[in-house]
N, C-alpha and C. Protein backbone atom coordinates (compact mmCIF):
# COMPACT_ATOMS: atom_id res chain seq x y z
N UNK A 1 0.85 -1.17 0.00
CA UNK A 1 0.00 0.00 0.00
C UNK A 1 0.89 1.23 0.00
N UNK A 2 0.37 2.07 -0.72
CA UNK A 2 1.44 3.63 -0.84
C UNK A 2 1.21 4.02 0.18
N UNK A 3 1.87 5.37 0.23
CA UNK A 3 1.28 6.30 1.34
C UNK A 3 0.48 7.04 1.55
N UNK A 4 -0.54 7.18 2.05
CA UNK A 4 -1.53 7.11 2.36
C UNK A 4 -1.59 8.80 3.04
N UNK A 5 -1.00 9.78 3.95
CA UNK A 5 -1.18 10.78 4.71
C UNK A 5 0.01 11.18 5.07
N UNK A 6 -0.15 11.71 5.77
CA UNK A 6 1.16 11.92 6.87
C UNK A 6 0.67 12.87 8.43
N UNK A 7 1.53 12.36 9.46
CA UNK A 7 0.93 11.85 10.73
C UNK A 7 1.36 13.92 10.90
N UNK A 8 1.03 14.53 12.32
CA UNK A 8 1.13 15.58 12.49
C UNK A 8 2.93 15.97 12.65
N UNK A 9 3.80 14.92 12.60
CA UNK A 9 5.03 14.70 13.05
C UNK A 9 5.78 14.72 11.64
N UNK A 10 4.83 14.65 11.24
CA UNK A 10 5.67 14.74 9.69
C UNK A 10 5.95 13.24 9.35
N UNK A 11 5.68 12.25 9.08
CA UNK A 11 6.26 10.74 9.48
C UNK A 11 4.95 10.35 8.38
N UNK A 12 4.96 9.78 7.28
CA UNK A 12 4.46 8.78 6.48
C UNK A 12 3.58 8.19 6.58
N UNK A 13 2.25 7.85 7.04
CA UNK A 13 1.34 6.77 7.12
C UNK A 13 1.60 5.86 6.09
N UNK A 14 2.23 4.19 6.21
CA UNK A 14 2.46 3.67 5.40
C UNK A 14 1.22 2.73 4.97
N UNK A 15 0.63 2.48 6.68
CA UNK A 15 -0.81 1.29 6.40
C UNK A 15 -1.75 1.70 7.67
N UNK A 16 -3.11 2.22 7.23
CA UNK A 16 -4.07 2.46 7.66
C UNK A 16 -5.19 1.56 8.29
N UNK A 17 -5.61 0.90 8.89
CA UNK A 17 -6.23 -0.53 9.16
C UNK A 17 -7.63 -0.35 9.91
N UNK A 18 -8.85 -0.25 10.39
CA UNK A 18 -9.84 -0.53 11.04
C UNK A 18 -10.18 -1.65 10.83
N UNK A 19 -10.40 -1.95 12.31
CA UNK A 19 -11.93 -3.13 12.57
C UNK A 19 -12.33 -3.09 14.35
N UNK A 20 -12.88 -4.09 14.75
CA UNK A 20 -13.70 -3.56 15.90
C UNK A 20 -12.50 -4.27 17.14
N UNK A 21 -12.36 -3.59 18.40
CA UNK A 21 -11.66 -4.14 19.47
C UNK A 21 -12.37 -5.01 20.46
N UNK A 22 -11.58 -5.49 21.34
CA UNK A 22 -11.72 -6.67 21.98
C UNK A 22 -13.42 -6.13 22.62
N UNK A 23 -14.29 -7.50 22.99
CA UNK A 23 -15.12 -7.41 23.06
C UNK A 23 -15.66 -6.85 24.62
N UNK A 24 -14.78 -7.09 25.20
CA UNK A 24 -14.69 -6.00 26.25
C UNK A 24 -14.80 -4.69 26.72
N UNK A 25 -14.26 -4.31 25.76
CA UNK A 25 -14.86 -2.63 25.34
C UNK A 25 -15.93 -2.28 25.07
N UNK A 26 -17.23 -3.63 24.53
CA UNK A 26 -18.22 -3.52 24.17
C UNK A 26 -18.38 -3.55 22.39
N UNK A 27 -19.74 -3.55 21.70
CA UNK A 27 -19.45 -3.79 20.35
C UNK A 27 -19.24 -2.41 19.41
N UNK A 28 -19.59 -1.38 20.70
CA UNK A 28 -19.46 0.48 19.60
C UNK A 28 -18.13 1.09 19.56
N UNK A 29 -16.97 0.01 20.37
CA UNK A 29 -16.00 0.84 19.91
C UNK A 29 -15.06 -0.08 18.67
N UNK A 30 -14.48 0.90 18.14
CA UNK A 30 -13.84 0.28 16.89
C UNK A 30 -12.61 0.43 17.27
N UNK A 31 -11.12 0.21 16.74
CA UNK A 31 -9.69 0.66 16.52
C UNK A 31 -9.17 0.86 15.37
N UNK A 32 -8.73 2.09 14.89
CA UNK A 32 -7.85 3.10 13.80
C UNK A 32 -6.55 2.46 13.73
N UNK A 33 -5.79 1.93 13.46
CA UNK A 33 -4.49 1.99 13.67
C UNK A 33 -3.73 2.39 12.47
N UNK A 34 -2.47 3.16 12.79
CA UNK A 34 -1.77 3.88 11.66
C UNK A 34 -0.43 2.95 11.79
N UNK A 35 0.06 2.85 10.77
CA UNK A 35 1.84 2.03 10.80
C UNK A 35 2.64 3.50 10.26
N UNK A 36 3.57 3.72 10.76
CA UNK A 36 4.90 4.65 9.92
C UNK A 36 6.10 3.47 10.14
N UNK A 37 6.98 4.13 9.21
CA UNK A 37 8.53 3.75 9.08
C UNK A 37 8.74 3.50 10.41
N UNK A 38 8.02 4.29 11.80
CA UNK A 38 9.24 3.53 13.10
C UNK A 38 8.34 4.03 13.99
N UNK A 39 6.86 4.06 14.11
CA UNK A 39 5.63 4.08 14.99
C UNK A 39 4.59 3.11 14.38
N UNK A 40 4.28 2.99 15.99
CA UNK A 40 2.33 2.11 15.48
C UNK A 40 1.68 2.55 16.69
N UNK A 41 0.73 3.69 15.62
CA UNK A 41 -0.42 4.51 16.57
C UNK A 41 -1.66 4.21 16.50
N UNK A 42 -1.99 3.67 17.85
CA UNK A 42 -3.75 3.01 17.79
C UNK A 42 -4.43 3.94 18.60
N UNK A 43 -5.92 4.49 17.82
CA UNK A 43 -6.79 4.92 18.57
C UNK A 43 -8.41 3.95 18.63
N UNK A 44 -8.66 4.20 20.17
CA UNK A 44 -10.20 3.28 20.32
C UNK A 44 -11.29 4.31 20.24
N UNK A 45 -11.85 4.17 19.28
CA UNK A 45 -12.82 4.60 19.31
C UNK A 45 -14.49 4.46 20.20
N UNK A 46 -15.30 5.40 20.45
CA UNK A 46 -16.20 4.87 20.30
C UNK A 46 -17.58 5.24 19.50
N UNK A 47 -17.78 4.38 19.04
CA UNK A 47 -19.00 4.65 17.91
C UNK A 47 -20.38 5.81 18.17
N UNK A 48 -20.25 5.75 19.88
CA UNK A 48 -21.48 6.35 19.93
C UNK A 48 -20.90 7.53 20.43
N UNK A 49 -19.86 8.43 20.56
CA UNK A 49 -19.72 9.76 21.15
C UNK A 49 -19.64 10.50 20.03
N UNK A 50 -20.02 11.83 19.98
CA UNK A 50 -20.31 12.86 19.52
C UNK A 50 -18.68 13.02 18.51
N UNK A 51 -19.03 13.10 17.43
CA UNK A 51 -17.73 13.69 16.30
C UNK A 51 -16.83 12.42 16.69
N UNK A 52 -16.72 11.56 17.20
CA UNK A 52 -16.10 10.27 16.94
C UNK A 52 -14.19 10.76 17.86
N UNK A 53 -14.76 11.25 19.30
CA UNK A 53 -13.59 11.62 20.63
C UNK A 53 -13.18 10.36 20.33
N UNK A 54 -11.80 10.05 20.43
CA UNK A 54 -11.38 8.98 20.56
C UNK A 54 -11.15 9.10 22.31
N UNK A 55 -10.85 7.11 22.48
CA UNK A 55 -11.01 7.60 24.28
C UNK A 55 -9.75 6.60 24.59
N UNK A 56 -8.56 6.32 23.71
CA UNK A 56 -7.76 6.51 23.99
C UNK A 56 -6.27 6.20 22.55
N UNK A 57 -5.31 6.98 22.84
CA UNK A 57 -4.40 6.77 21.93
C UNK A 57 -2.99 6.36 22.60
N UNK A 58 -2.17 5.39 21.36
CA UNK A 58 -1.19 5.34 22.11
C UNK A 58 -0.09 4.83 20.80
N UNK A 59 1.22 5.12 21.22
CA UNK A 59 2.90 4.77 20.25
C UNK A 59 3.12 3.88 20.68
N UNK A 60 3.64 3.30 19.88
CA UNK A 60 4.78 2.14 20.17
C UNK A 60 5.82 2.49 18.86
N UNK A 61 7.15 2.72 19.53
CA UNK A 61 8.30 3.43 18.72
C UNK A 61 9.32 1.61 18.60
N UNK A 62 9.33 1.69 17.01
CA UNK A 62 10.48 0.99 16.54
C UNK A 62 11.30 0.84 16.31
């Protein structure tokens, strides 16, 4: 997949991915996850808040 964006850091979005998180969270939240060259940034969504707040984000540096 090309590239797709680029993150606020200036850094490449190489692969863009959704589908829904563990079922624990319940079935309205989903997860975003972005890949760059040397991050992987996941946000949880949830389906039912207003403009789509994410309610939580997080890096993992490679």
């Amino acid at each position: 997949m090309g590239v797709l964006s680029t993150l606020q850091i200036g850094r490449p979005i190489l692969q863009l991915s959704t589908g829904y998180f563990l079922p624990s969270y319940g079935p309205e939240t989903i997860i975003i996850v972005a890949l760059t060259s040397s991050t992987l940034i996941y946000f949880k969504i949830n389906q039912n808040s207003l403009l789509g707040n994410y309610l939580k984000r997080s890096f993992f540096n490679f």
